[in-house]
C-alpha atoms as a PDB file:
ATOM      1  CA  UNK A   1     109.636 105.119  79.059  1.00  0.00           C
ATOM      2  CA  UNK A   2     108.879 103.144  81.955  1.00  0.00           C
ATOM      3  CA  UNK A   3     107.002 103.976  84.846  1.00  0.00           C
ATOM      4  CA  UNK A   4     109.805 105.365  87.853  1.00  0.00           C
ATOM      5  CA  UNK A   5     109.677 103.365  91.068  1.00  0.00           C
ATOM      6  CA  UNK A   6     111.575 103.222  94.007  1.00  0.00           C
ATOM      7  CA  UNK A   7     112.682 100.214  95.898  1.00  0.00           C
ATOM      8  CA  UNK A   8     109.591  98.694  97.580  1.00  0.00           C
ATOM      9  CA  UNK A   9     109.440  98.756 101.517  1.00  0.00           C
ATOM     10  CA  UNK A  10     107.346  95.590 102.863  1.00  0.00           C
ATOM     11  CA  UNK A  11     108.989  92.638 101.561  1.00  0.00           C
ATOM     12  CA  UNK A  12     112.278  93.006 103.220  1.00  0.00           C
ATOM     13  CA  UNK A  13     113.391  91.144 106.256  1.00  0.00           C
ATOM     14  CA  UNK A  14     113.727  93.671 108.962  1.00  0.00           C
ATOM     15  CA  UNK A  15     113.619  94.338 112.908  1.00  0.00           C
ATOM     16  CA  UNK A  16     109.561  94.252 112.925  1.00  0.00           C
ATOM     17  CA  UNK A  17     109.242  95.841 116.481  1.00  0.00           C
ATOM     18  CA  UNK A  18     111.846  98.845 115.260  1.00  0.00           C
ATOM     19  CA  UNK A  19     109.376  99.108 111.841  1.00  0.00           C
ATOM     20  CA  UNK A  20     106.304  99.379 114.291  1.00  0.00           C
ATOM     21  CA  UNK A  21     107.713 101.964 116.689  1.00  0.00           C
ATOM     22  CA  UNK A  22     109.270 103.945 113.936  1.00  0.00           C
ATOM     23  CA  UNK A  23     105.974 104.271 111.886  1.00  0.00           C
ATOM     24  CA  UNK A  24     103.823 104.654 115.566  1.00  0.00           C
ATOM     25  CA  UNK A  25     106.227 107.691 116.455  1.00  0.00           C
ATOM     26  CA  UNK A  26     106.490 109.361 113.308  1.00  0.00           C
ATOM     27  CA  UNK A  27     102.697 109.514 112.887  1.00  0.00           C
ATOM     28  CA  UNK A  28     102.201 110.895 116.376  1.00  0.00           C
ATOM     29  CA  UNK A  29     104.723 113.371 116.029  1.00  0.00           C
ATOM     30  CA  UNK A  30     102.983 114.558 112.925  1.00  0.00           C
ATOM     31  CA  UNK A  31      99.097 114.479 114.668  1.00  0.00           C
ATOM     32  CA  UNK A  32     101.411 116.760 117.502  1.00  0.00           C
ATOM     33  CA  UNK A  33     102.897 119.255 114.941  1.00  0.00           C
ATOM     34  CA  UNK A  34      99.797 119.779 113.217  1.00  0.00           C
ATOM     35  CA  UNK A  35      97.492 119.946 115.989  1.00  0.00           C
ATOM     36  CA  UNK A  36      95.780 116.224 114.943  1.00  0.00           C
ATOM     37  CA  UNK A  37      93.820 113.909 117.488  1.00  0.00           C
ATOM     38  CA  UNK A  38      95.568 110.793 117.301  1.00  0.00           C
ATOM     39  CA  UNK A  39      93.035 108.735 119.722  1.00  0.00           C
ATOM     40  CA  UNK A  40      93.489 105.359 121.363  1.00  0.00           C
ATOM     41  CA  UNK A  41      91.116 103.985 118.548  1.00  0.00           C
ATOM     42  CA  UNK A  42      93.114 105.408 115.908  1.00  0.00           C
ATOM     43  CA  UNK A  43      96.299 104.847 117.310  1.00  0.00           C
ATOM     44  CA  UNK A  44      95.712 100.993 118.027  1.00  0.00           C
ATOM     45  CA  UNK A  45      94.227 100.891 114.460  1.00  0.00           C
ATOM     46  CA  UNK A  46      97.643 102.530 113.071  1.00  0.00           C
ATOM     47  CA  UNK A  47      99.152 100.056 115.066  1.00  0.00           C
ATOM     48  CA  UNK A  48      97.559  96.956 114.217  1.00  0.00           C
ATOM     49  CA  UNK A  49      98.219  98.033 110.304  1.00  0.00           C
ATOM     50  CA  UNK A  50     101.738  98.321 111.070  1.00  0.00           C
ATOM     51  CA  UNK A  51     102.245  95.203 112.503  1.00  0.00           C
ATOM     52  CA  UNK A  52     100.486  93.025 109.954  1.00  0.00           C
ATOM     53  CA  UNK A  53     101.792  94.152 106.479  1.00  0.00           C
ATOM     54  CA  UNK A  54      99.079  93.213 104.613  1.00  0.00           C
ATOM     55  CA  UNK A  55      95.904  94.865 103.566  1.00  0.00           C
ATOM     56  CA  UNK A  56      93.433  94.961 106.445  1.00  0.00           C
ATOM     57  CA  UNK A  57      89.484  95.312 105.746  1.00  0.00           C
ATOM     58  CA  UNK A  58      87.511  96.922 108.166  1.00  0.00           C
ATOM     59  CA  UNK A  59      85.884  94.577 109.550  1.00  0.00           C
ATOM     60  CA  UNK A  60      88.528  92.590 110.329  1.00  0.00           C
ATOM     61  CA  UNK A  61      90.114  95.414 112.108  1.00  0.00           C
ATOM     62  CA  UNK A  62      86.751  95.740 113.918  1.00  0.00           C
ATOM     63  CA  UNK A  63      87.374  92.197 115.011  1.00  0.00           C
ATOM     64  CA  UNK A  64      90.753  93.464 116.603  1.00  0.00           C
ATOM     65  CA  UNK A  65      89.515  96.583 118.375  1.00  0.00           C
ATOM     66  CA  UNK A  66      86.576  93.988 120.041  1.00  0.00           C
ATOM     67  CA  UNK A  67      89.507  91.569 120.953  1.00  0.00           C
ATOM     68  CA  UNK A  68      91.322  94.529 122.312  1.00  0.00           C
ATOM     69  CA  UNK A  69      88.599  95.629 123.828  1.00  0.00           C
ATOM     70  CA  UNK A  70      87.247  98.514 122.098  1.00  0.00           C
ATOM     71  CA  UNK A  71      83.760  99.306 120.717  1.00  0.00           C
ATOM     72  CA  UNK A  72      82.684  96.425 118.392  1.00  0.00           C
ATOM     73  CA  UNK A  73      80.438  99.350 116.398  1.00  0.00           C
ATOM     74  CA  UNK A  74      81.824  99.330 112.333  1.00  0.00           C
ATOM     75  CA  UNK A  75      81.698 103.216 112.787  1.00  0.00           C
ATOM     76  CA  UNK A  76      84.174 102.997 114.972  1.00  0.00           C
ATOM     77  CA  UNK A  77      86.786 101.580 112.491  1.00  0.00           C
ATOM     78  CA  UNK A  78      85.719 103.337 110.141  1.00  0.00           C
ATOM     79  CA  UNK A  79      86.063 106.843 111.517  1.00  0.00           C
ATOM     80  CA  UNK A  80      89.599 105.498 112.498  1.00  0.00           C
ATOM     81  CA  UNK A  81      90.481 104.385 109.243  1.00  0.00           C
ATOM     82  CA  UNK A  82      88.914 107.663 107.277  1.00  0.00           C
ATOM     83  CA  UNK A  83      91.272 109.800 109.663  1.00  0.00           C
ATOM     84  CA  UNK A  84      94.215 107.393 109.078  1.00  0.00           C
ATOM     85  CA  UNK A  85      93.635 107.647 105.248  1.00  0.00           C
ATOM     86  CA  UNK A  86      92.902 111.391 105.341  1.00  0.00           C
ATOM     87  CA  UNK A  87      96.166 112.068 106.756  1.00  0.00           C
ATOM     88  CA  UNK A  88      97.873 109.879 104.782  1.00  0.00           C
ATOM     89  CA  UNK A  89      98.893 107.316 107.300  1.00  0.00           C
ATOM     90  CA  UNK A  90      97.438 104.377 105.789  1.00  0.00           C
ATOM     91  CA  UNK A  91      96.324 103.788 102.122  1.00  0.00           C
ATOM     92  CA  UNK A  92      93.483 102.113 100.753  1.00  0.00           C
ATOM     93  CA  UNK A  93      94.230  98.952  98.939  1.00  0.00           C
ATOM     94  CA  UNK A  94      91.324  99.373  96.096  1.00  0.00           C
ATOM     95  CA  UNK A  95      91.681  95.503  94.992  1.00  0.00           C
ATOM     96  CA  UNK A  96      91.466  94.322  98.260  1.00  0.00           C
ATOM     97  CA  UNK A  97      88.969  96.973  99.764  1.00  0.00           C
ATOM     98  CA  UNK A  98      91.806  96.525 102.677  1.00  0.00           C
ATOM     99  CA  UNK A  99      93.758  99.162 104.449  1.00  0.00           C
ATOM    100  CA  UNK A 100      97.749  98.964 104.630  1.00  0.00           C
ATOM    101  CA  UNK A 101      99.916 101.309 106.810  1.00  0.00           C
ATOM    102  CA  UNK A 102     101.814 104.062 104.847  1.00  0.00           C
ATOM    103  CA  UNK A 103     105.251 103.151 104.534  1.00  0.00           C
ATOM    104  CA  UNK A 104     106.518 107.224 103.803  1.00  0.00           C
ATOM    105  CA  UNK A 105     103.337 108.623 106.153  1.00  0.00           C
ATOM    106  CA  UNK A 106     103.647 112.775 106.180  1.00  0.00           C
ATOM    107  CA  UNK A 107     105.199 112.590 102.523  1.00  0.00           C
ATOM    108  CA  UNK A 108     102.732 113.325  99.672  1.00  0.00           C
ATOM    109  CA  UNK A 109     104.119 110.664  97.432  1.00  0.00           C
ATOM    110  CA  UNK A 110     101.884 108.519  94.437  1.00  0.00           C
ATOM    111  CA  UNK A 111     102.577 104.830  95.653  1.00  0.00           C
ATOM    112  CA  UNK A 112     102.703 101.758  94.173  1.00  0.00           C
ATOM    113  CA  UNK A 113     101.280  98.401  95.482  1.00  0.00           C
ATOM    114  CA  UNK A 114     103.000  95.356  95.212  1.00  0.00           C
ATOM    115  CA  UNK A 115     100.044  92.524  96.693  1.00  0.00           C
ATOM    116  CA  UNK A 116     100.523  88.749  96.843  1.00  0.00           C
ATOM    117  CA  UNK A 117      97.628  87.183  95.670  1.00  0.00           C
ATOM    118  CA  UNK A 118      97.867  84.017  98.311  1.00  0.00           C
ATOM    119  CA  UNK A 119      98.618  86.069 101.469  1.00  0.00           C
ATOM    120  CA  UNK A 120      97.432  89.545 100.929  1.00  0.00           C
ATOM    121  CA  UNK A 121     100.874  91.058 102.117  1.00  0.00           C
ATOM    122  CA  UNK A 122     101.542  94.374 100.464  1.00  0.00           C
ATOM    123  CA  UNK A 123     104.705  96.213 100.025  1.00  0.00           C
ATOM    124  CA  UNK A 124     104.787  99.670  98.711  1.00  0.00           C
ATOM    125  CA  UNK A 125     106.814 101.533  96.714  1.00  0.00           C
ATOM    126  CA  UNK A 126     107.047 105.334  95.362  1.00  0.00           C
ATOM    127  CA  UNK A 127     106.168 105.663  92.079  1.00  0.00           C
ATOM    128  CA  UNK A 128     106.931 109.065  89.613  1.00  0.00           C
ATOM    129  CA  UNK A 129     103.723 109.160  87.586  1.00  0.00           C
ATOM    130  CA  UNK A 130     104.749 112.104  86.041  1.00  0.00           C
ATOM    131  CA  UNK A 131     108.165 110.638  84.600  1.00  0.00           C
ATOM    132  CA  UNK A 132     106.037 107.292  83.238  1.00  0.00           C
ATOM    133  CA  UNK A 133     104.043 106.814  79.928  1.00  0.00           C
ATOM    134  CA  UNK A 134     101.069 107.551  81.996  1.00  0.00           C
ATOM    135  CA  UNK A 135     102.825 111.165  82.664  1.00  0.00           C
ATOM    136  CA  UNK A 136     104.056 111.508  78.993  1.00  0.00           C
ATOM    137  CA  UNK A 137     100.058 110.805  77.698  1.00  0.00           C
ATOM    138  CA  UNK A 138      98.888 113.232  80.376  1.00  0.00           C
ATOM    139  CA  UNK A 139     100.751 116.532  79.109  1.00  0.00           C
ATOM    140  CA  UNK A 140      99.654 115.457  75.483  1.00  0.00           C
ATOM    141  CA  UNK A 141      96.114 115.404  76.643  1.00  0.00           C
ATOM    142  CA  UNK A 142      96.328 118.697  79.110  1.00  0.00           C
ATOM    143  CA  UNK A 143      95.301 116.355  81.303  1.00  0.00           C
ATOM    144  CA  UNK A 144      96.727 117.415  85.020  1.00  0.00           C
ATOM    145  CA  UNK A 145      97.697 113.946  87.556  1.00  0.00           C
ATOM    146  CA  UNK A 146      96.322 114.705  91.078  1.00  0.00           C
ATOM    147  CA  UNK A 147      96.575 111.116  92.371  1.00  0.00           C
ATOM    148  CA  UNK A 148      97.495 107.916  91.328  1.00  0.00           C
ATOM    149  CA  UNK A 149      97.518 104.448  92.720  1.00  0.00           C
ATOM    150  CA  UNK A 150      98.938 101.316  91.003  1.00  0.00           C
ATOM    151  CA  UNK A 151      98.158  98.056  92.173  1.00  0.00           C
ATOM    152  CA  UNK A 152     100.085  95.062  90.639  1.00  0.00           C
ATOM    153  CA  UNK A 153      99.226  91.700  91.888  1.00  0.00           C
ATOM    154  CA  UNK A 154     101.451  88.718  91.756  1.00  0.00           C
ATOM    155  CA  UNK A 155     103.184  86.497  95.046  1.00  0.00           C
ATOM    156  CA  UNK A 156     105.392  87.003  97.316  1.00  0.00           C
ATOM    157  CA  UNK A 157     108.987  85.848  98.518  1.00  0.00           C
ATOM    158  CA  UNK A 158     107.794  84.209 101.271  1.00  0.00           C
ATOM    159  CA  UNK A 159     105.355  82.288  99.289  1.00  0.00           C
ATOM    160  CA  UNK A 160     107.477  81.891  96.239  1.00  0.00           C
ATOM    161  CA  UNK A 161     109.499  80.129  98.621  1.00  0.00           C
ATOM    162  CA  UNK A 162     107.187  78.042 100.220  1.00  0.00           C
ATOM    163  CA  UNK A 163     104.887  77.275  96.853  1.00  0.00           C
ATOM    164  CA  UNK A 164     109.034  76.012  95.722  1.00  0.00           C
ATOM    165  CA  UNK A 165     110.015  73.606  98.974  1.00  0.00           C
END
């Protein structure tokens, strides 16, 4: 049986400034709820995941906070991207050793990463680990899934269509 996974979110053409604002609100409506410090440094880091789509590493996001004109220190980003990816706001891109924005953030979902291999965009997808092969060879081992993370590498529309013009 193959693995289960939803539509991917990341891809699509959509209203980018609605996508940003969306994900920026829910988040700090969750760090309100729960009684989490959603700082400027964090939130711009949030935000600059958010608006890129693609996998992020962290010192490219230092670059960003400097430009923005935050501390230029790498703990900086990445205390802000270890509270990001504790809360599940953003996810760790293990090829990449990148950081992409959360596309379900608050939902304790297994995703799925969909990465083009010329741009670095990333769309995500929730998978059902324990409905896949992977679950199936699990219960015959006793073996218990906490977390998984696929990664599957391979190009994008947008550069499928400009490798074709």
């Amino acid at each position: 049986m193959p693995d289960e996974i939803a539509t991917p979110i990341g891809f699509e053409k959509h209203d980018h400034e609605a996508c940003v604002a969306h994900g920026l609100a829910v988040v700090e409506a969750r760090c309100a709820a729960e009684g989490l410090r959603l700082t400027p440094v964090r939130r711009k880091v949030l935000e600059f995941l958010l608006r890129e789509h693609r996998a992020l590493g962290a010192y490219a996001i230092l670059d960003m906070l400097r430009d923005d004109g935050f501390s230029s220190q790498p703990p900086v980003a990445y205390r802000a991207l270890d509270f990001l990816a504790e809360n599940g706001f953003v996810h760790k891109i293990e090829r990449l050793n990148a950081f992409v924005a959360c596309t379900h953030p608050g939902e304790n979902h297994s995703p799925a990463f969909m990465i083009c291999r010329l741009c670095d965009a990333v769309a995500e997808a929730q998978s059902t680990p324990a409905k896949s092969a992977l679950g199936d060879a699990a219960r015959a081992a006793g073996f218990e899934i906490e977390k998984t993370v696929v990664e599957a590498e391979g190009i994008c529309p947008s550069c499928a269509d400009k490798s074709a013009a």
